[in-house]
PDB file of N, CA and C in Angstrom:
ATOM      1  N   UNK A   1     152.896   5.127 100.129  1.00  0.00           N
ATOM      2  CA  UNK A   1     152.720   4.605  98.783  1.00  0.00           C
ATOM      3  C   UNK A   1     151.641   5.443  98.082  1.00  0.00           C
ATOM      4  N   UNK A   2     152.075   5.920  96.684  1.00  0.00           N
ATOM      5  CA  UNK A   2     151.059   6.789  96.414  1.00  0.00           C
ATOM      6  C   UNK A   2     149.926   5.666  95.459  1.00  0.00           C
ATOM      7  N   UNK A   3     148.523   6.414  95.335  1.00  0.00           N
ATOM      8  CA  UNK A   3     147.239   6.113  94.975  1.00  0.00           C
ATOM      9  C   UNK A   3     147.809   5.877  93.463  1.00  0.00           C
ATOM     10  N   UNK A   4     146.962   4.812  93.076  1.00  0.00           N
ATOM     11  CA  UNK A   4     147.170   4.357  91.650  1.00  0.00           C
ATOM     12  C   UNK A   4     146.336   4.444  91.488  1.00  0.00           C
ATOM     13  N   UNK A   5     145.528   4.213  89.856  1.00  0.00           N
ATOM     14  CA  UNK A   5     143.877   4.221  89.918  1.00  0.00           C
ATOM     15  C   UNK A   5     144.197   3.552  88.550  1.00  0.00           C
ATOM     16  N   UNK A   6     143.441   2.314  88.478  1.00  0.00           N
ATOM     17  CA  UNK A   6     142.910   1.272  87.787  1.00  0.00           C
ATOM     18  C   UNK A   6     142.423   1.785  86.387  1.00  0.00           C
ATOM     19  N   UNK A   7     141.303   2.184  86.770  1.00  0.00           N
ATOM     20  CA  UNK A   7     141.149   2.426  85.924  1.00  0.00           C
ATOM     21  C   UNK A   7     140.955   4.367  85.260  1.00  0.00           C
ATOM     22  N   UNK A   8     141.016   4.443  84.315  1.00  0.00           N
ATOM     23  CA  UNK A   8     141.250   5.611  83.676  1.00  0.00           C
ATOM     24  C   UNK A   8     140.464   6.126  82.396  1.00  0.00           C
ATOM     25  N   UNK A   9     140.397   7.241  82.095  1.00  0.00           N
ATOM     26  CA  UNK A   9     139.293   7.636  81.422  1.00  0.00           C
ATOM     27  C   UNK A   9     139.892   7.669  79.850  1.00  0.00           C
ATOM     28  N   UNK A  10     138.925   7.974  78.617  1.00  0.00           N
ATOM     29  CA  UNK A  10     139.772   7.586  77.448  1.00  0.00           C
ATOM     30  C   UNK A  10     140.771   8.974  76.707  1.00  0.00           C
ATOM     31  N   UNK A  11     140.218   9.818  78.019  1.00  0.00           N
ATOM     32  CA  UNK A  11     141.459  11.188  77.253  1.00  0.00           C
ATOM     33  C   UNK A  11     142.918  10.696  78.212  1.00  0.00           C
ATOM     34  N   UNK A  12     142.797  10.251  79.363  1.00  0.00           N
ATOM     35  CA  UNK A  12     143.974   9.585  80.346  1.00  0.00           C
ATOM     36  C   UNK A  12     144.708   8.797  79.486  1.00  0.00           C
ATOM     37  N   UNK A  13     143.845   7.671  78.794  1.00  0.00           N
ATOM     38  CA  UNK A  13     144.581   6.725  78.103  1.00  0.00           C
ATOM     39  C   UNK A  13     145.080   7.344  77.030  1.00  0.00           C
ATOM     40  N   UNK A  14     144.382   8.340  76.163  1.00  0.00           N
ATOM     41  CA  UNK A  14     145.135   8.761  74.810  1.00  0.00           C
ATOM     42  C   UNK A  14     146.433   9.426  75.696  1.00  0.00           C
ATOM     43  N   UNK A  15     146.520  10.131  76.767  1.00  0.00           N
ATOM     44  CA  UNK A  15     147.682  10.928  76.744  1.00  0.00           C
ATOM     45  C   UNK A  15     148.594   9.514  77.187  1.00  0.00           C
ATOM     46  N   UNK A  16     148.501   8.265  77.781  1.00  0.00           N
ATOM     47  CA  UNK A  16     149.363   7.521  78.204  1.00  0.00           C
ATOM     48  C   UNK A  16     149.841   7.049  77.000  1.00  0.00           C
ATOM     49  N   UNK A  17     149.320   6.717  75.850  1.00  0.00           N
ATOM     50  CA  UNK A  17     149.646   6.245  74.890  1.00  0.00           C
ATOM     51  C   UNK A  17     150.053   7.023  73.727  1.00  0.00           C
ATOM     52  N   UNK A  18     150.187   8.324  74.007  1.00  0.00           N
ATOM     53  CA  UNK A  18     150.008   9.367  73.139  1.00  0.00           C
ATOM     54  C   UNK A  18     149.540   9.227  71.702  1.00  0.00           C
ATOM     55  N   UNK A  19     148.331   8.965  71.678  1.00  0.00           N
ATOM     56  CA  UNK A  19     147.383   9.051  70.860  1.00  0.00           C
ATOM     57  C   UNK A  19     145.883  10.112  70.968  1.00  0.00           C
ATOM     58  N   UNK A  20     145.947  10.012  69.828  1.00  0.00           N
ATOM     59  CA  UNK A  20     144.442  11.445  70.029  1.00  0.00           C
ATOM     60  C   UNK A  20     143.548  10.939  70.613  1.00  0.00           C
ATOM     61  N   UNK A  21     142.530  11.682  71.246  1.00  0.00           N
ATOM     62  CA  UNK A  21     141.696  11.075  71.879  1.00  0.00           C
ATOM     63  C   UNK A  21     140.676  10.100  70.706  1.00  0.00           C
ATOM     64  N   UNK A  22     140.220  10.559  69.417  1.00  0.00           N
ATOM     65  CA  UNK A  22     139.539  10.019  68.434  1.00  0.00           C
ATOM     66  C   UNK A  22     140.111   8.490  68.526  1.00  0.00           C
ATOM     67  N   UNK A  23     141.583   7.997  68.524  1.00  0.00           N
ATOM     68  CA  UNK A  23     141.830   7.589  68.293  1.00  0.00           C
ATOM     69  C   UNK A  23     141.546   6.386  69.018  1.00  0.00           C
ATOM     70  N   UNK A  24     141.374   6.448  70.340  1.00  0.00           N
ATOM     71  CA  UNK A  24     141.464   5.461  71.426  1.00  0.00           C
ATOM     72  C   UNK A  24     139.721   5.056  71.267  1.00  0.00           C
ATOM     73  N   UNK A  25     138.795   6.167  71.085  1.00  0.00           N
ATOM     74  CA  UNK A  25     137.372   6.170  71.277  1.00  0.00           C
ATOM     75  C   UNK A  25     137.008   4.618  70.139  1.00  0.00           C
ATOM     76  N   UNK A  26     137.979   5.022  68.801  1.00  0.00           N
ATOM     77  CA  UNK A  26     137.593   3.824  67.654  1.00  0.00           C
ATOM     78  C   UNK A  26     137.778   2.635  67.951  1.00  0.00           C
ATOM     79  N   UNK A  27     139.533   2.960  68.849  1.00  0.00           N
ATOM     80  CA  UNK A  27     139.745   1.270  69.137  1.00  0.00           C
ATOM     81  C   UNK A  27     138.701   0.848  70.175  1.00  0.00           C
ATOM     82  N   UNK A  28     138.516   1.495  71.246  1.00  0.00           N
ATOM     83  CA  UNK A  28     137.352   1.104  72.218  1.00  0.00           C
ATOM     84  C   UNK A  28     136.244   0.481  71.212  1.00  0.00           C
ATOM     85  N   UNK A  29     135.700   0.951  70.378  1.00  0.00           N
ATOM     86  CA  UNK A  29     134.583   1.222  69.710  1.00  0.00           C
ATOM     87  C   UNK A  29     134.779  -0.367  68.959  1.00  0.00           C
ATOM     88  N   UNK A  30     135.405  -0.953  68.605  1.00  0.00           N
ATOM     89  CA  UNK A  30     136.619  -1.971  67.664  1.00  0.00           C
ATOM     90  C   UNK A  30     136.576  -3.014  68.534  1.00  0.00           C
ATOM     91  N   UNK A  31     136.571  -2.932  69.727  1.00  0.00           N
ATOM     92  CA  UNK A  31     136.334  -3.733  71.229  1.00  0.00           C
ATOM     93  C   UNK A  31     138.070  -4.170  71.183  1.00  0.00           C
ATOM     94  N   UNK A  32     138.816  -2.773  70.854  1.00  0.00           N
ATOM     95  CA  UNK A  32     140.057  -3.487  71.014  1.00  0.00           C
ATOM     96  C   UNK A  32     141.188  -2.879  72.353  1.00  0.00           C
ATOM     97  N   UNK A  33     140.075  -2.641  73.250  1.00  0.00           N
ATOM     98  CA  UNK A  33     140.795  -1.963  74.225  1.00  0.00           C
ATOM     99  C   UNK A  33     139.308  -2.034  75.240  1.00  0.00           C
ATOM    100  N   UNK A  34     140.279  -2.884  76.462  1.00  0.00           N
ATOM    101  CA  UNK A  34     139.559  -3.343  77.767  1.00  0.00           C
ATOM    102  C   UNK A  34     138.697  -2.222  78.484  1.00  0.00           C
ATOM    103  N   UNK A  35     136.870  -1.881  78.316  1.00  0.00           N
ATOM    104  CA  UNK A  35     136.567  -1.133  79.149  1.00  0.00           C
ATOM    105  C   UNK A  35     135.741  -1.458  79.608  1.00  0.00           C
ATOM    106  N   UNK A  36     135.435  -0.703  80.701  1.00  0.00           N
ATOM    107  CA  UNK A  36     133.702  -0.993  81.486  1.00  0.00           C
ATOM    108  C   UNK A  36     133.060   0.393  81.404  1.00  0.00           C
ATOM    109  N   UNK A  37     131.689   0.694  81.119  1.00  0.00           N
ATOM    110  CA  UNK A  37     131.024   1.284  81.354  1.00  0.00           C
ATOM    111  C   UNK A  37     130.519   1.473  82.501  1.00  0.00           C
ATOM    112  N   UNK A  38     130.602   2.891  83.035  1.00  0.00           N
ATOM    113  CA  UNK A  38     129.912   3.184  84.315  1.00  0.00           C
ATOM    114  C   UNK A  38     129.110   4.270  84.033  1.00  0.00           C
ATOM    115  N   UNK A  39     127.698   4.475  84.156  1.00  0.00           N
ATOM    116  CA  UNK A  39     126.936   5.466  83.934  1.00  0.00           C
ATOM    117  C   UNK A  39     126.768   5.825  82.370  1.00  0.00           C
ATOM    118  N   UNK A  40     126.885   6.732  81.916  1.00  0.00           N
ATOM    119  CA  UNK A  40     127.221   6.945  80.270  1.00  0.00           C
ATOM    120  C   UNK A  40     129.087   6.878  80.157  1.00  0.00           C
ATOM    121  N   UNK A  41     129.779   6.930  81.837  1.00  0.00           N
ATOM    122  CA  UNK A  41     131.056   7.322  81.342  1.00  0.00           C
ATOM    123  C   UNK A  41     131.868   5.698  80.961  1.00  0.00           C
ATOM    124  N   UNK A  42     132.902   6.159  80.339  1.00  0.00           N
ATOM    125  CA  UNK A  42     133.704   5.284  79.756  1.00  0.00           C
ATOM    126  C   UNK A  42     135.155   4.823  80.827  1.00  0.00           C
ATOM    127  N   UNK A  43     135.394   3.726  81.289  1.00  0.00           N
ATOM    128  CA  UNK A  43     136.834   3.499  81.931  1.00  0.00           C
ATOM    129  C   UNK A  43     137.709   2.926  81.094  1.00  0.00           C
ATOM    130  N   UNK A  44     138.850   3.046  81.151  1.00  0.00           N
ATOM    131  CA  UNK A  44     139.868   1.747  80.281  1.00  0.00           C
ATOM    132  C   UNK A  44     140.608   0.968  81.746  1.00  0.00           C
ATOM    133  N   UNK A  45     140.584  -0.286  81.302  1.00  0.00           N
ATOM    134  CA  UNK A  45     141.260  -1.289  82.576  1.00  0.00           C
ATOM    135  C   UNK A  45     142.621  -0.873  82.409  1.00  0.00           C
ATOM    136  N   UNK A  46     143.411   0.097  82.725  1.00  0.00           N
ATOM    137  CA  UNK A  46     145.007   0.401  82.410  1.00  0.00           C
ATOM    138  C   UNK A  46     145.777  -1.209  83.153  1.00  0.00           C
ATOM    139  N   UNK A  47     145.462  -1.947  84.124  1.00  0.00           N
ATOM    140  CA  UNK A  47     145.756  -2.941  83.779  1.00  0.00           C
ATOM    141  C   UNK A  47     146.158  -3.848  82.925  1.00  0.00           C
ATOM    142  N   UNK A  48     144.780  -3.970  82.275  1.00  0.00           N
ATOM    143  CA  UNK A  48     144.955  -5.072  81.416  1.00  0.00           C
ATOM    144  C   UNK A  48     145.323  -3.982  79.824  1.00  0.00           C
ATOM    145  N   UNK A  49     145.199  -3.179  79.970  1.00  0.00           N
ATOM    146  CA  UNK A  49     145.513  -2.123  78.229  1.00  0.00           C
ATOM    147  C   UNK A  49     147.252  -2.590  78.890  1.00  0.00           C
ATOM    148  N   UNK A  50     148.003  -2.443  80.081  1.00  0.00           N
ATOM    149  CA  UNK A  50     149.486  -2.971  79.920  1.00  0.00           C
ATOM    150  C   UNK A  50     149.869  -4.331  79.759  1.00  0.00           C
ATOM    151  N   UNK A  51     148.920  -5.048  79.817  1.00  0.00           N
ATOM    152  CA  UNK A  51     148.670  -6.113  79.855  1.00  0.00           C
ATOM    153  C   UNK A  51     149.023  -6.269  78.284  1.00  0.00           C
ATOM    154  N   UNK A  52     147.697  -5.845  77.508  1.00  0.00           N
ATOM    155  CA  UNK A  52     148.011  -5.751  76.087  1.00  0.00           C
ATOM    156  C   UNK A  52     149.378  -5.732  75.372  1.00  0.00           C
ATOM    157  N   UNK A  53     149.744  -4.390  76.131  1.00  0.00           N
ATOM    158  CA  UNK A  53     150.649  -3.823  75.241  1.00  0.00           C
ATOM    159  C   UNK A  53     151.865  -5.044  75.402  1.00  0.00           C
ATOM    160  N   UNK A  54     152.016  -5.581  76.641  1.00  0.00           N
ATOM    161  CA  UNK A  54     153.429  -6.486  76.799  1.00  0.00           C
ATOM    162  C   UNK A  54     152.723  -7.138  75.553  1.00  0.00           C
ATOM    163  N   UNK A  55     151.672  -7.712  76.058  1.00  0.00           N
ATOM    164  CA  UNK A  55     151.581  -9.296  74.963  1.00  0.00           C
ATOM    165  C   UNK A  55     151.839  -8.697  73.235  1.00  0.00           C
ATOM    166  N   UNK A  56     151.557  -7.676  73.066  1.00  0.00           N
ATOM    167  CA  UNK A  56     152.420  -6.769  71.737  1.00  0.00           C
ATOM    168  C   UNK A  56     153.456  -7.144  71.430  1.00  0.00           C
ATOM    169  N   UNK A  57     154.043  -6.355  72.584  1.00  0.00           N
ATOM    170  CA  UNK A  57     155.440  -6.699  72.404  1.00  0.00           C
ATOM    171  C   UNK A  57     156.069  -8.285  72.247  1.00  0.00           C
ATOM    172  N   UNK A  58     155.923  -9.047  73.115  1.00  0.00           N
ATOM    173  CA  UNK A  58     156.165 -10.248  73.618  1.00  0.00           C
ATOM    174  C   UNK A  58     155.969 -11.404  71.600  1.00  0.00           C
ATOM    175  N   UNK A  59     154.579 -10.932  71.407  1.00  0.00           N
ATOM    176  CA  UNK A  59     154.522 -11.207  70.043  1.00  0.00           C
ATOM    177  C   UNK A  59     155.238 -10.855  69.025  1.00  0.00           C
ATOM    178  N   UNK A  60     155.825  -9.901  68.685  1.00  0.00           N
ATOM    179  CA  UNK A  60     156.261  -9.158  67.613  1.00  0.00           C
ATOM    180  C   UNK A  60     158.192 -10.091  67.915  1.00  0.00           C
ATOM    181  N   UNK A  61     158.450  -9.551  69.306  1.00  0.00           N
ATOM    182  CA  UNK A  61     160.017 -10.534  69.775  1.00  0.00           C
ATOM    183  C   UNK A  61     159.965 -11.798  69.099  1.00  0.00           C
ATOM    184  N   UNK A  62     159.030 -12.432  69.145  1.00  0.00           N
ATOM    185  CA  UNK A  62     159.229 -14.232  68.844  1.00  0.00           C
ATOM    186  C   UNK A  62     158.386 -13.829  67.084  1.00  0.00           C
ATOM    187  N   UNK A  63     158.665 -12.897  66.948  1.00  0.00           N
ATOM    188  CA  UNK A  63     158.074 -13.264  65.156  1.00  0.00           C
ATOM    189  C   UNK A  63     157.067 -13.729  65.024  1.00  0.00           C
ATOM    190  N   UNK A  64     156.067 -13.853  65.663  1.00  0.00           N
ATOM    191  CA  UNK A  64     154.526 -14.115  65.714  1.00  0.00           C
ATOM    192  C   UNK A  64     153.946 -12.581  65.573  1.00  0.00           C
ATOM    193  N   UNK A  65     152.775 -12.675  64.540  1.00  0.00           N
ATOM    194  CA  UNK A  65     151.975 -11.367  64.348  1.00  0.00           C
ATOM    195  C   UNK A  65     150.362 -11.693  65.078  1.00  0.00           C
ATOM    196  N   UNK A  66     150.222 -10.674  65.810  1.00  0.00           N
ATOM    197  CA  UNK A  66     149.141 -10.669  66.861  1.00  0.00           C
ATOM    198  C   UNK A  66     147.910  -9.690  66.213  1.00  0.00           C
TER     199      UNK A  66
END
């Protein structure tokens, strides 16, 4: 079984989401994307950021705006 890793850094996440890196730094910044600080560096919970994204989706299906 190959290695997964939790969490991920915010140029990882812009390329998962294909967004610029600026872009992810604001939403972080916005507190709209799950991170922890370790040292000065930055993680994103890719967990719970898929987490997010279903409940996106899941909202937008039933006509509820999130």
């Amino acid at each position: 079984m190959p290695f997964q890793c939790r969490w991920i850094s915010p140029r990882e996440c812009a390329t998962y989401l294909s967004l610029h890196p600026q872009t992810v730094y604001a939403l972080i910044y916005q507190g709209k994307l799950p991170v922890a600080r370790i040292g000065r560096s930055l993680r994103v919970d890719k967990k719970k950021l898929d987490e997010l994204l279903e409940d996106q989706i899941i909202g937008q299906a039933s006509g509820r705006r999130a």
